[in-house]
PDB file of N, CA and C in Angstrom:
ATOM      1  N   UNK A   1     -19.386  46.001 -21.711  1.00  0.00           N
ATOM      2  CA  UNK A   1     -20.032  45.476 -20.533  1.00  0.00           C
ATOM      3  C   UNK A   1     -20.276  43.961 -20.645  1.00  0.00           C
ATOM      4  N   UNK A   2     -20.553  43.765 -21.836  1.00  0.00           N
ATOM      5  CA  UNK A   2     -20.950  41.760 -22.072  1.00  0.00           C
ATOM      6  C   UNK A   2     -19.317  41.302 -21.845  1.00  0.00           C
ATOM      7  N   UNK A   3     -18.629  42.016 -22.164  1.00  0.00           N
ATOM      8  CA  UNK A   3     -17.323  41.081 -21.800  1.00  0.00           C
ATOM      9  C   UNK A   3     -16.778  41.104 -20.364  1.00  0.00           C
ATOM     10  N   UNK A   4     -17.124  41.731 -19.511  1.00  0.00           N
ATOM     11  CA  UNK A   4     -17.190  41.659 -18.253  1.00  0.00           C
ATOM     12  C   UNK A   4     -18.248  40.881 -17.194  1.00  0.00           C
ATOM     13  N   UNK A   5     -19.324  40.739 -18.138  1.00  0.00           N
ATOM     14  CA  UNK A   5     -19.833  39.705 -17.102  1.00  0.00           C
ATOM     15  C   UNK A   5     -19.642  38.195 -18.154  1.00  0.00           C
ATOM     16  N   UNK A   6     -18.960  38.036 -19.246  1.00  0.00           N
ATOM     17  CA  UNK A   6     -18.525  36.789 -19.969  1.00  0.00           C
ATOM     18  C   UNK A   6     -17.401  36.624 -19.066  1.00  0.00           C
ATOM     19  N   UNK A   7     -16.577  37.454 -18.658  1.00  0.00           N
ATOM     20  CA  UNK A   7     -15.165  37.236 -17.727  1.00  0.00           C
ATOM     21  C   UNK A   7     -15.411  36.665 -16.503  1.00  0.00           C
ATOM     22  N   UNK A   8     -17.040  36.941 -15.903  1.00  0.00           N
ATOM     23  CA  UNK A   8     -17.399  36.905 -14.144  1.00  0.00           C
ATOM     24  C   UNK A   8     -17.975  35.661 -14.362  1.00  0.00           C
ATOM     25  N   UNK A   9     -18.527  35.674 -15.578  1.00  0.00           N
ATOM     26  CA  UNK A   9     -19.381  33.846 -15.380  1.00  0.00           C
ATOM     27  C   UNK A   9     -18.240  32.908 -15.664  1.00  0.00           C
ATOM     28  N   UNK A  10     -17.282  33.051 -16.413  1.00  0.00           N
ATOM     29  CA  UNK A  10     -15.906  32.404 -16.410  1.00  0.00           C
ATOM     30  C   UNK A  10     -15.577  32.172 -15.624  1.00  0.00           C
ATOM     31  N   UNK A  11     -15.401  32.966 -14.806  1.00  0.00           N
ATOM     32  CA  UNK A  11     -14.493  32.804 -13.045  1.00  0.00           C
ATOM     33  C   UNK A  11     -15.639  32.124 -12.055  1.00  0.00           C
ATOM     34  N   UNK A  12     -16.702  32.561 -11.880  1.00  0.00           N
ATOM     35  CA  UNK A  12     -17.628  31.246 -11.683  1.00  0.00           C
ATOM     36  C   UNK A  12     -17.561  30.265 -11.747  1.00  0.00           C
ATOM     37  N   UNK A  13     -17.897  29.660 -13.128  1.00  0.00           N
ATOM     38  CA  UNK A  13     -17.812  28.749 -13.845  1.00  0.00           C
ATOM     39  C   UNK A  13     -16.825  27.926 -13.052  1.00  0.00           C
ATOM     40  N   UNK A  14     -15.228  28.741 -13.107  1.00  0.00           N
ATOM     41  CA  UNK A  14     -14.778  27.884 -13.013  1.00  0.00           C
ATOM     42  C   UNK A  14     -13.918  27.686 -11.143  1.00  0.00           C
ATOM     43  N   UNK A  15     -14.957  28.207 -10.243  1.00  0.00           N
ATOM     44  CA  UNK A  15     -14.317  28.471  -9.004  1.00  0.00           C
ATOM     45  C   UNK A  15     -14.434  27.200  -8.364  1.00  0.00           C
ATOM     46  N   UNK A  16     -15.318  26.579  -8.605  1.00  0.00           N
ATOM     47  CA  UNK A  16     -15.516  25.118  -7.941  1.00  0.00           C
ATOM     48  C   UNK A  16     -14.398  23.923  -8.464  1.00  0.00           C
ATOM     49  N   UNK A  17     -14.148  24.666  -9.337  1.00  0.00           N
ATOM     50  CA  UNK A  17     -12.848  23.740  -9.422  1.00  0.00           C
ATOM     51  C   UNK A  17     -11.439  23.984  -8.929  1.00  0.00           C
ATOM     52  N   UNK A  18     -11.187  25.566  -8.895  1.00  0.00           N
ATOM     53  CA  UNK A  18     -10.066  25.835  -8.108  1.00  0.00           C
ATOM     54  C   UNK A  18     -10.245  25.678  -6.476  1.00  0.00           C
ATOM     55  N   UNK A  19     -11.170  25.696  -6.377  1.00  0.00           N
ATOM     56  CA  UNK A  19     -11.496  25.623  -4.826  1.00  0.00           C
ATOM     57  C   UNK A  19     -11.503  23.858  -4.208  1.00  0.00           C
ATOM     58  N   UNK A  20     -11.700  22.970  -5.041  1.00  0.00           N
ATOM     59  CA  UNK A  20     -11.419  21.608  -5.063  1.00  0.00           C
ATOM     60  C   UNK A  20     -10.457  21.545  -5.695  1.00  0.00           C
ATOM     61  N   UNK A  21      -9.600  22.008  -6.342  1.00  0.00           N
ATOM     62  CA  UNK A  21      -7.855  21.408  -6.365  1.00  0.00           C
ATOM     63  C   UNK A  21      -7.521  22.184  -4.655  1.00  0.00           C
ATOM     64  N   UNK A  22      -7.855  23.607  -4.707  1.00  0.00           N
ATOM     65  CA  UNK A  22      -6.915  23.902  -3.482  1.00  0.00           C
ATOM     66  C   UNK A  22      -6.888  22.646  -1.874  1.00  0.00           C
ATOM     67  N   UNK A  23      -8.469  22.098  -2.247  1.00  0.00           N
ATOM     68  CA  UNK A  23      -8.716  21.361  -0.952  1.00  0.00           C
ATOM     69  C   UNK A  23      -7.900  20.186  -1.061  1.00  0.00           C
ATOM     70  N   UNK A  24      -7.586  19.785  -2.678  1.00  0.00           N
ATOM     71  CA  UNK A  24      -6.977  18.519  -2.613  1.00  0.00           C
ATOM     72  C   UNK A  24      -5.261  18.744  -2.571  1.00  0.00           C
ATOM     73  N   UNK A  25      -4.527  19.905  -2.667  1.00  0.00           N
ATOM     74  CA  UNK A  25      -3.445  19.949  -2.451  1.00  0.00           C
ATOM     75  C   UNK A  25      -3.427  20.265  -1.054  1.00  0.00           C
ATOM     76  N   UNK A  26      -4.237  20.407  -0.051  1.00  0.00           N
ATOM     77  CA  UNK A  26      -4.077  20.500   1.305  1.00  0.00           C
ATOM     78  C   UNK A  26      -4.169  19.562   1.797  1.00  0.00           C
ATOM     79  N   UNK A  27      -5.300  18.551   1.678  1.00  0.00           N
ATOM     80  CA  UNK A  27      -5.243  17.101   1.862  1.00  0.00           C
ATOM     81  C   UNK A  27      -4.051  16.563   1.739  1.00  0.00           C
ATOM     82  N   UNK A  28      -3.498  16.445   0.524  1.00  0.00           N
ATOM     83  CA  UNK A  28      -2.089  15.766  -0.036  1.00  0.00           C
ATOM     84  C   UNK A  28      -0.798  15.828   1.106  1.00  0.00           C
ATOM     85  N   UNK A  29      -1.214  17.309   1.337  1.00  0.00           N
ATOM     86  CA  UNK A  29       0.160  17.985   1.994  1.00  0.00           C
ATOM     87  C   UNK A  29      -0.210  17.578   3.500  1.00  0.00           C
ATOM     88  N   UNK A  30      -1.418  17.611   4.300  1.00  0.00           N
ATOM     89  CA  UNK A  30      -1.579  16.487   5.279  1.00  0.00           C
ATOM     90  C   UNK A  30      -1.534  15.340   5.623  1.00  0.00           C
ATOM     91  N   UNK A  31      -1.913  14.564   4.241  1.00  0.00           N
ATOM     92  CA  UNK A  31      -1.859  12.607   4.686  1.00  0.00           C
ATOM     93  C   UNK A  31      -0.488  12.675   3.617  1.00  0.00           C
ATOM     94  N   UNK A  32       0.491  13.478   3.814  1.00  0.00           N
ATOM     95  CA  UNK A  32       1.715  13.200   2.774  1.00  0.00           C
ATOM     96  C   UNK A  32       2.033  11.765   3.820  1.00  0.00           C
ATOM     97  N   UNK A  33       2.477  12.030   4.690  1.00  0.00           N
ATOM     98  CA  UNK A  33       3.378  10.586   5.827  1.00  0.00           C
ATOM     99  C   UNK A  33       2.832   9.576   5.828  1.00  0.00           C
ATOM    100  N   UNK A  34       1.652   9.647   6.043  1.00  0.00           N
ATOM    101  CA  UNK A  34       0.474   8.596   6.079  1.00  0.00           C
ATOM    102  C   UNK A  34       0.179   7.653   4.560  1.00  0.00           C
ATOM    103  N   UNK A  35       0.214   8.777   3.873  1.00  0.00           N
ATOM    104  CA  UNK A  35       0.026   7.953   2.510  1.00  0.00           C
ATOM    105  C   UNK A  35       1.328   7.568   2.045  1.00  0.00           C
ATOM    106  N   UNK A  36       2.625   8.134   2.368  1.00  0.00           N
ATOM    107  CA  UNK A  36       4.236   7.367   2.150  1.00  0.00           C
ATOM    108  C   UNK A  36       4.339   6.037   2.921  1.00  0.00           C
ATOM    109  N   UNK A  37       3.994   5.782   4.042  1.00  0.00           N
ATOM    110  CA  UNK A  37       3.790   5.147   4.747  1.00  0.00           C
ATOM    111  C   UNK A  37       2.839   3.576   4.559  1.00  0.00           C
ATOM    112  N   UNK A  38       1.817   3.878   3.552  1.00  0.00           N
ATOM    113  CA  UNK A  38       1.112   3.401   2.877  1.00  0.00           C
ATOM    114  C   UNK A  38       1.691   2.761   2.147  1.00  0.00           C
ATOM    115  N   UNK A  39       2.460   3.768   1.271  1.00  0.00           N
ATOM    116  CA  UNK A  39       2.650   3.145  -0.443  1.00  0.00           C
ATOM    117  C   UNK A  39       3.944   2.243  -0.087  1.00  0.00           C
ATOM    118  N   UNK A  40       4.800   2.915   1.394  1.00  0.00           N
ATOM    119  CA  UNK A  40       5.476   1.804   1.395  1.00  0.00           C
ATOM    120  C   UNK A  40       5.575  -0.006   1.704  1.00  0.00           C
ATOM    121  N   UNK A  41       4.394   0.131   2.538  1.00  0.00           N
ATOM    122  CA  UNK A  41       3.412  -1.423   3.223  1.00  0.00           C
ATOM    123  C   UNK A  41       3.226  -1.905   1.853  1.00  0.00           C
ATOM    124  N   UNK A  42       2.622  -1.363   0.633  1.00  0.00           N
ATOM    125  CA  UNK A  42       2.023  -2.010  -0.274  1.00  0.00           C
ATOM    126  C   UNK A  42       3.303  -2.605  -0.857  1.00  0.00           C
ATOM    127  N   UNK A  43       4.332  -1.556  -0.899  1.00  0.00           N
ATOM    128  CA  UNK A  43       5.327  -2.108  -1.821  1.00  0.00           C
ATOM    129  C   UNK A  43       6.243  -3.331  -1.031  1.00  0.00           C
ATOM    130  N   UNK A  44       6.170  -3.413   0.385  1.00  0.00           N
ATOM    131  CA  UNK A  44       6.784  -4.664   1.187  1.00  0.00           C
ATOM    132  C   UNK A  44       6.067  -5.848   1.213  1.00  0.00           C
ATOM    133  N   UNK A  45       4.935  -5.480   0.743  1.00  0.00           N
ATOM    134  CA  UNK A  45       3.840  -6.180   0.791  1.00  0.00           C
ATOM    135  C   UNK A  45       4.046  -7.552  -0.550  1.00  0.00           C
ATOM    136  N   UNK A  46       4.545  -6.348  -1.271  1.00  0.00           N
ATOM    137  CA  UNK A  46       4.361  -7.106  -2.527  1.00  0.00           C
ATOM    138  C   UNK A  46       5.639  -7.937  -2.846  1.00  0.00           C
ATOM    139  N   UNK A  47       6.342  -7.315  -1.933  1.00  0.00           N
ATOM    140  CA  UNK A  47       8.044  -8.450  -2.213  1.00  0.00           C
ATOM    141  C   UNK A  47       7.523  -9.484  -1.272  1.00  0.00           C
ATOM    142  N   UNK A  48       7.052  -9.131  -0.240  1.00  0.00           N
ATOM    143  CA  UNK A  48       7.117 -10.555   0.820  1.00  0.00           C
ATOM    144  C   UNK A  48       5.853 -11.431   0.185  1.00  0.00           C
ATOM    145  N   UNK A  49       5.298 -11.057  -0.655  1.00  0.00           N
ATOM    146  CA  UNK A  49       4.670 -12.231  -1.676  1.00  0.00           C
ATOM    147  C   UNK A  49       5.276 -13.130  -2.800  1.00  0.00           C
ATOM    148  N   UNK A  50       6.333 -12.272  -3.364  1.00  0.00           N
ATOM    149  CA  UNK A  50       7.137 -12.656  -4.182  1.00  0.00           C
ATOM    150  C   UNK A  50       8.145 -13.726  -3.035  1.00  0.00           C
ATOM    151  N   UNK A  51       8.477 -13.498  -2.718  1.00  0.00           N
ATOM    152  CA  UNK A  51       9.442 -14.391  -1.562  1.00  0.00           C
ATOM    153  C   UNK A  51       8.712 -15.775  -0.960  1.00  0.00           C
ATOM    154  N   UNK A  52       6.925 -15.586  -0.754  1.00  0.00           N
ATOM    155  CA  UNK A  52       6.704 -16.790  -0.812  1.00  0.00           C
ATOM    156  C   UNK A  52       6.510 -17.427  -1.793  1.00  0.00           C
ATOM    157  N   UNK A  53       6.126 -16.463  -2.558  1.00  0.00           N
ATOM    158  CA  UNK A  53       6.083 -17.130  -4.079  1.00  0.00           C
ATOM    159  C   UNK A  53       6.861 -18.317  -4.706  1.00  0.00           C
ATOM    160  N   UNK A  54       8.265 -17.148  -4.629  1.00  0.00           N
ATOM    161  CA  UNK A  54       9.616 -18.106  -4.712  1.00  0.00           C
ATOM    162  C   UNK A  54      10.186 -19.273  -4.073  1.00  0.00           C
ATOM    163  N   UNK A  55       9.302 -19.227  -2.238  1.00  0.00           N
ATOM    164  CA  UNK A  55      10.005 -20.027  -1.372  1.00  0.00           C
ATOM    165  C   UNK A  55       8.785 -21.419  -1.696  1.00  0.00           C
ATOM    166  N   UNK A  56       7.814 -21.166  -2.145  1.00  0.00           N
ATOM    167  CA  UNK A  56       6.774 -22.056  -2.319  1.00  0.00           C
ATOM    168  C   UNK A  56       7.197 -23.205  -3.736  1.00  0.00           C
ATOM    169  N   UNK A  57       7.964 -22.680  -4.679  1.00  0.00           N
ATOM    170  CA  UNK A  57       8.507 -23.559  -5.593  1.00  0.00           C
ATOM    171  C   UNK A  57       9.826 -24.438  -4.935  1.00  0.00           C
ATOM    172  N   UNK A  58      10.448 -23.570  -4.040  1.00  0.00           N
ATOM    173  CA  UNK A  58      12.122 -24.712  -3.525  1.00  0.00           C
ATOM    174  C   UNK A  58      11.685 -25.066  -2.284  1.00  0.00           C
ATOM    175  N   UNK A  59      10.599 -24.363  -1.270  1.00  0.00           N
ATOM    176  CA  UNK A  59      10.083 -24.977  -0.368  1.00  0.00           C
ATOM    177  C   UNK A  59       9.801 -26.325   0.368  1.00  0.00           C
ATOM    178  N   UNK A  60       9.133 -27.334  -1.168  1.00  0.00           N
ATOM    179  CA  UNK A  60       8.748 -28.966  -0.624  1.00  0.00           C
ATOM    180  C   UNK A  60      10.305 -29.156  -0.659  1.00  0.00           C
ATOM    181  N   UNK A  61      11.574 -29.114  -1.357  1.00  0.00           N
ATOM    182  CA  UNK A  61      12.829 -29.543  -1.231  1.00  0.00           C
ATOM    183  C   UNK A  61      13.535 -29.392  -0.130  1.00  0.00           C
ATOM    184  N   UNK A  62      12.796 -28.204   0.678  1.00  0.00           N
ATOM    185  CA  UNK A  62      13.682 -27.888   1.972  1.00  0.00           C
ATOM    186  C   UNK A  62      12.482 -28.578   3.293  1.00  0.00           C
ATOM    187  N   UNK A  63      11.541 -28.685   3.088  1.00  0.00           N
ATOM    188  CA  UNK A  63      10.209 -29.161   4.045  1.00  0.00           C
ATOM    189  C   UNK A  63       9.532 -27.704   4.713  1.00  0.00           C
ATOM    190  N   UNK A  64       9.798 -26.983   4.276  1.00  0.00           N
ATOM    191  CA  UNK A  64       8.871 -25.496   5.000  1.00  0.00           C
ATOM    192  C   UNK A  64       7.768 -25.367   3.397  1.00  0.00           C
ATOM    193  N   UNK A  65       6.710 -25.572   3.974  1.00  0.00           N
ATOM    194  CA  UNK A  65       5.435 -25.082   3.300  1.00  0.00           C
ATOM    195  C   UNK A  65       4.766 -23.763   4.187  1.00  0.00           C
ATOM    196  N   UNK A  66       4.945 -22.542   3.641  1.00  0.00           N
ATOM    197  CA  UNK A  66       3.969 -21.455   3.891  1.00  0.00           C
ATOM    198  C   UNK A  66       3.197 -21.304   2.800  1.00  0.00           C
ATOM    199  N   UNK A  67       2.083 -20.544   3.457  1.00  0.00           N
ATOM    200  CA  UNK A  67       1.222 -20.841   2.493  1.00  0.00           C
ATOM    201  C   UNK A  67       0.765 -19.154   1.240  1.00  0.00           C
ATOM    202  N   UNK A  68       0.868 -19.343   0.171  1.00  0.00           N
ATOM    203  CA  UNK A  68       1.247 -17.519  -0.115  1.00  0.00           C
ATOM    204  C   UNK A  68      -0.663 -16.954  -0.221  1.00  0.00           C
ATOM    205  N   UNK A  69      -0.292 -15.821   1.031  1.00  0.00           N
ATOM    206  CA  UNK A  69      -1.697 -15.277   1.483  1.00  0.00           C
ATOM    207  C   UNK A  69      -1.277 -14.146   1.541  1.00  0.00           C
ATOM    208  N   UNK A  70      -2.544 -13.225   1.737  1.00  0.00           N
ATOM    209  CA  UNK A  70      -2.105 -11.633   1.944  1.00  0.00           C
ATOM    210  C   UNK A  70      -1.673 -11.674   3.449  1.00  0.00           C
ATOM    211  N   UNK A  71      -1.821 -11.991   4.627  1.00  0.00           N
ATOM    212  CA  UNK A  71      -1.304 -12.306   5.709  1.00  0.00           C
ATOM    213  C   UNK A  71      -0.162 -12.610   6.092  1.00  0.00           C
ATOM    214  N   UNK A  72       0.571 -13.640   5.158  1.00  0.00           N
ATOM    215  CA  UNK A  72       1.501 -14.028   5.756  1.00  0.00           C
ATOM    216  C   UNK A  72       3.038 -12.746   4.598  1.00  0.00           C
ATOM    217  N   UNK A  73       2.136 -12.180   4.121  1.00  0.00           N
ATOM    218  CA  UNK A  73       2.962 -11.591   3.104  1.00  0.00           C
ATOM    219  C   UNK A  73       3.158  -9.829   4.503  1.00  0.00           C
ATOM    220  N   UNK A  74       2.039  -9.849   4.689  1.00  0.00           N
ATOM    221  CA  UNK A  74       1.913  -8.455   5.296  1.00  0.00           C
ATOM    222  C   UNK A  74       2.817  -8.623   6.896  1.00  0.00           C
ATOM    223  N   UNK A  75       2.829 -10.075   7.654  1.00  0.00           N
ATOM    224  CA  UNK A  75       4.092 -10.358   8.690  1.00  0.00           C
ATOM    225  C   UNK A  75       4.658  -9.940   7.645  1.00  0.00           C
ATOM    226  N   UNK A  76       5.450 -10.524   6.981  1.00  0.00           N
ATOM    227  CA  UNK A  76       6.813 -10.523   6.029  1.00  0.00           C
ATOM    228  C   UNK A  76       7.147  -8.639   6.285  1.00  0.00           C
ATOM    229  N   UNK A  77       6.278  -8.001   5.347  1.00  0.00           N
ATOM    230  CA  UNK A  77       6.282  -6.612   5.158  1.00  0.00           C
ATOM    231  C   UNK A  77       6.830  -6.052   6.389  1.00  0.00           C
ATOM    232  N   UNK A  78       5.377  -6.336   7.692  1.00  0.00           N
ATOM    233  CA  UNK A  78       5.948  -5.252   8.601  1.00  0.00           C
ATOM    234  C   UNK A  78       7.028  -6.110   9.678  1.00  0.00           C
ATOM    235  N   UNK A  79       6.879  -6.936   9.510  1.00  0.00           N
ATOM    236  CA  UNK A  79       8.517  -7.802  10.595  1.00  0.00           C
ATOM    237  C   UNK A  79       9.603  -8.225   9.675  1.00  0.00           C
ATOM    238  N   UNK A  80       9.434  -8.227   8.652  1.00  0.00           N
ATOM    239  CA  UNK A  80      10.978  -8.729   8.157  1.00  0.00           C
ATOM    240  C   UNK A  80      11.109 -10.365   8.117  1.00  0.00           C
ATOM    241  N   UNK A  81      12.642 -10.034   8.316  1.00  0.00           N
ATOM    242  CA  UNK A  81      13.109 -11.581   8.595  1.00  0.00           C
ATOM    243  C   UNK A  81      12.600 -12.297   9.893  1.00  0.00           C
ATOM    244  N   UNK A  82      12.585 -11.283  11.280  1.00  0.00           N
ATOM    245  CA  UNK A  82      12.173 -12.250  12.204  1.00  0.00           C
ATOM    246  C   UNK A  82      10.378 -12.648  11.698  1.00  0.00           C
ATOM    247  N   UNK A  83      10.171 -11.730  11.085  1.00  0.00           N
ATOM    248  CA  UNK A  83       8.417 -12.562  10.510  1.00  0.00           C
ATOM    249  C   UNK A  83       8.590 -13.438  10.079  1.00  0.00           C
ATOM    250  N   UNK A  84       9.291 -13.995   8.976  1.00  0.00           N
ATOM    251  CA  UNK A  84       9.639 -14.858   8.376  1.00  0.00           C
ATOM    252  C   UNK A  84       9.986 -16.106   9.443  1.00  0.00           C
ATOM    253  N   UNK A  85      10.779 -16.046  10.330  1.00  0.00           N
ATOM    254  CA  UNK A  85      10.908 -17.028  11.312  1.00  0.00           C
ATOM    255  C   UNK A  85       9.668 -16.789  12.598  1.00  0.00           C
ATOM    256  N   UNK A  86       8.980 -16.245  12.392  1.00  0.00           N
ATOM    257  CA  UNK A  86       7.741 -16.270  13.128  1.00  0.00           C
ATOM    258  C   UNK A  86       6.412 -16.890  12.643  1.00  0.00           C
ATOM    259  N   UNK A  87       6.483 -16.958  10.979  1.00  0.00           N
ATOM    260  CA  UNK A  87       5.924 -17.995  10.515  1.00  0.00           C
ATOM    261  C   UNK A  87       6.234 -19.475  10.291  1.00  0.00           C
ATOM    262  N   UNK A  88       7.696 -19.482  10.101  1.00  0.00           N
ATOM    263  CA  UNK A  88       8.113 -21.321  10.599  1.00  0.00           C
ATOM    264  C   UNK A  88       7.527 -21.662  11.079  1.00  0.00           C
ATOM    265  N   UNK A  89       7.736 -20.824  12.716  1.00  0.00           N
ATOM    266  CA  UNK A  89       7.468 -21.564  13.619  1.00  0.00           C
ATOM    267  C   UNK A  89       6.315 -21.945  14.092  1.00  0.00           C
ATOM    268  N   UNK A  90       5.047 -20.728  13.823  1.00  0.00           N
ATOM    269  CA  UNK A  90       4.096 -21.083  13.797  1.00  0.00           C
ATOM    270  C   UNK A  90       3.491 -22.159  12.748  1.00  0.00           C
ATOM    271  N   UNK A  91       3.925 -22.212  11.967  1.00  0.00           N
ATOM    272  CA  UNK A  91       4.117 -23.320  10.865  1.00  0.00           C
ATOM    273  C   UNK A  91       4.159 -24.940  11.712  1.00  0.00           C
ATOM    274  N   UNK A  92       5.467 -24.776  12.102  1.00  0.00           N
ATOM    275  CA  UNK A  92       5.964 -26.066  12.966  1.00  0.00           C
ATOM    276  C   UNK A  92       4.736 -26.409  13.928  1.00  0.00           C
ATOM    277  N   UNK A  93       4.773 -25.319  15.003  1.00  0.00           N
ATOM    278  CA  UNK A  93       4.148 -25.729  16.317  1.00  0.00           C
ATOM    279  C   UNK A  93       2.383 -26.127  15.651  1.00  0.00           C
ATOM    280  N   UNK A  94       2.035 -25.574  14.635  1.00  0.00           N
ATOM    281  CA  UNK A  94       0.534 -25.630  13.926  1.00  0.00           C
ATOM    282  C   UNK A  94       0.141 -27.169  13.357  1.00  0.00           C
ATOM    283  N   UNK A  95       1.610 -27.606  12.929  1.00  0.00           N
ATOM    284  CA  UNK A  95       1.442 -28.903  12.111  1.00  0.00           C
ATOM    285  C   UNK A  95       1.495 -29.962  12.992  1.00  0.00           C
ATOM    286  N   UNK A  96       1.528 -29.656  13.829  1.00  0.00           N
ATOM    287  CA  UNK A  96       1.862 -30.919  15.115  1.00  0.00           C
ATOM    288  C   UNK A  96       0.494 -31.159  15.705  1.00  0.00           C
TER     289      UNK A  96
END
């Protein structure tokens, strides 16, 4: 009989934890898109920093100064190249 309620306080013991993994593999399996979606912004995020990074050392040689911010990195991310020429220009028309 003691090993049957050593077995029930076991499973007790340990239900709050199966019951919080189950909630967190349901979560997961709901914000799956949302959080891909995510991890991909961060990771565009982080090249279009590197790119000003890079463009900020050959930059004074060509005359385009951007300036490397989380902003102008996150245009970069979600527009691309036309971001990139959407900051020139705002660049240009700003410096005047």
């Amino acid at each position: 009989m003691e090993k049957v309620v050593a077995a029930v306080e076991a499973l007790l013991n340990a239900l709050p934890w199966i019951v919080g993994g189950l909630i967190l593999v349901v979560l997961l399996a709901a914000l799956r898109r949302p959080l891909e979606w995510l991890v991909r912004l961060v990771a565009r995020t982080g090249i279009g920093l590197m790119v000003l990074w890079g463009l900020s050392g050959v930059g004074g040689l060509v005359g385009v100064h951007l300036g490397v911010n989380l902003l102008n990195a996150l245009v970069l991310a979600l527009l691309g190249v036309p971001g990139f020429g959407l900051l020139l220009m705002l660049n240009w028309v700003l410096a005047v």
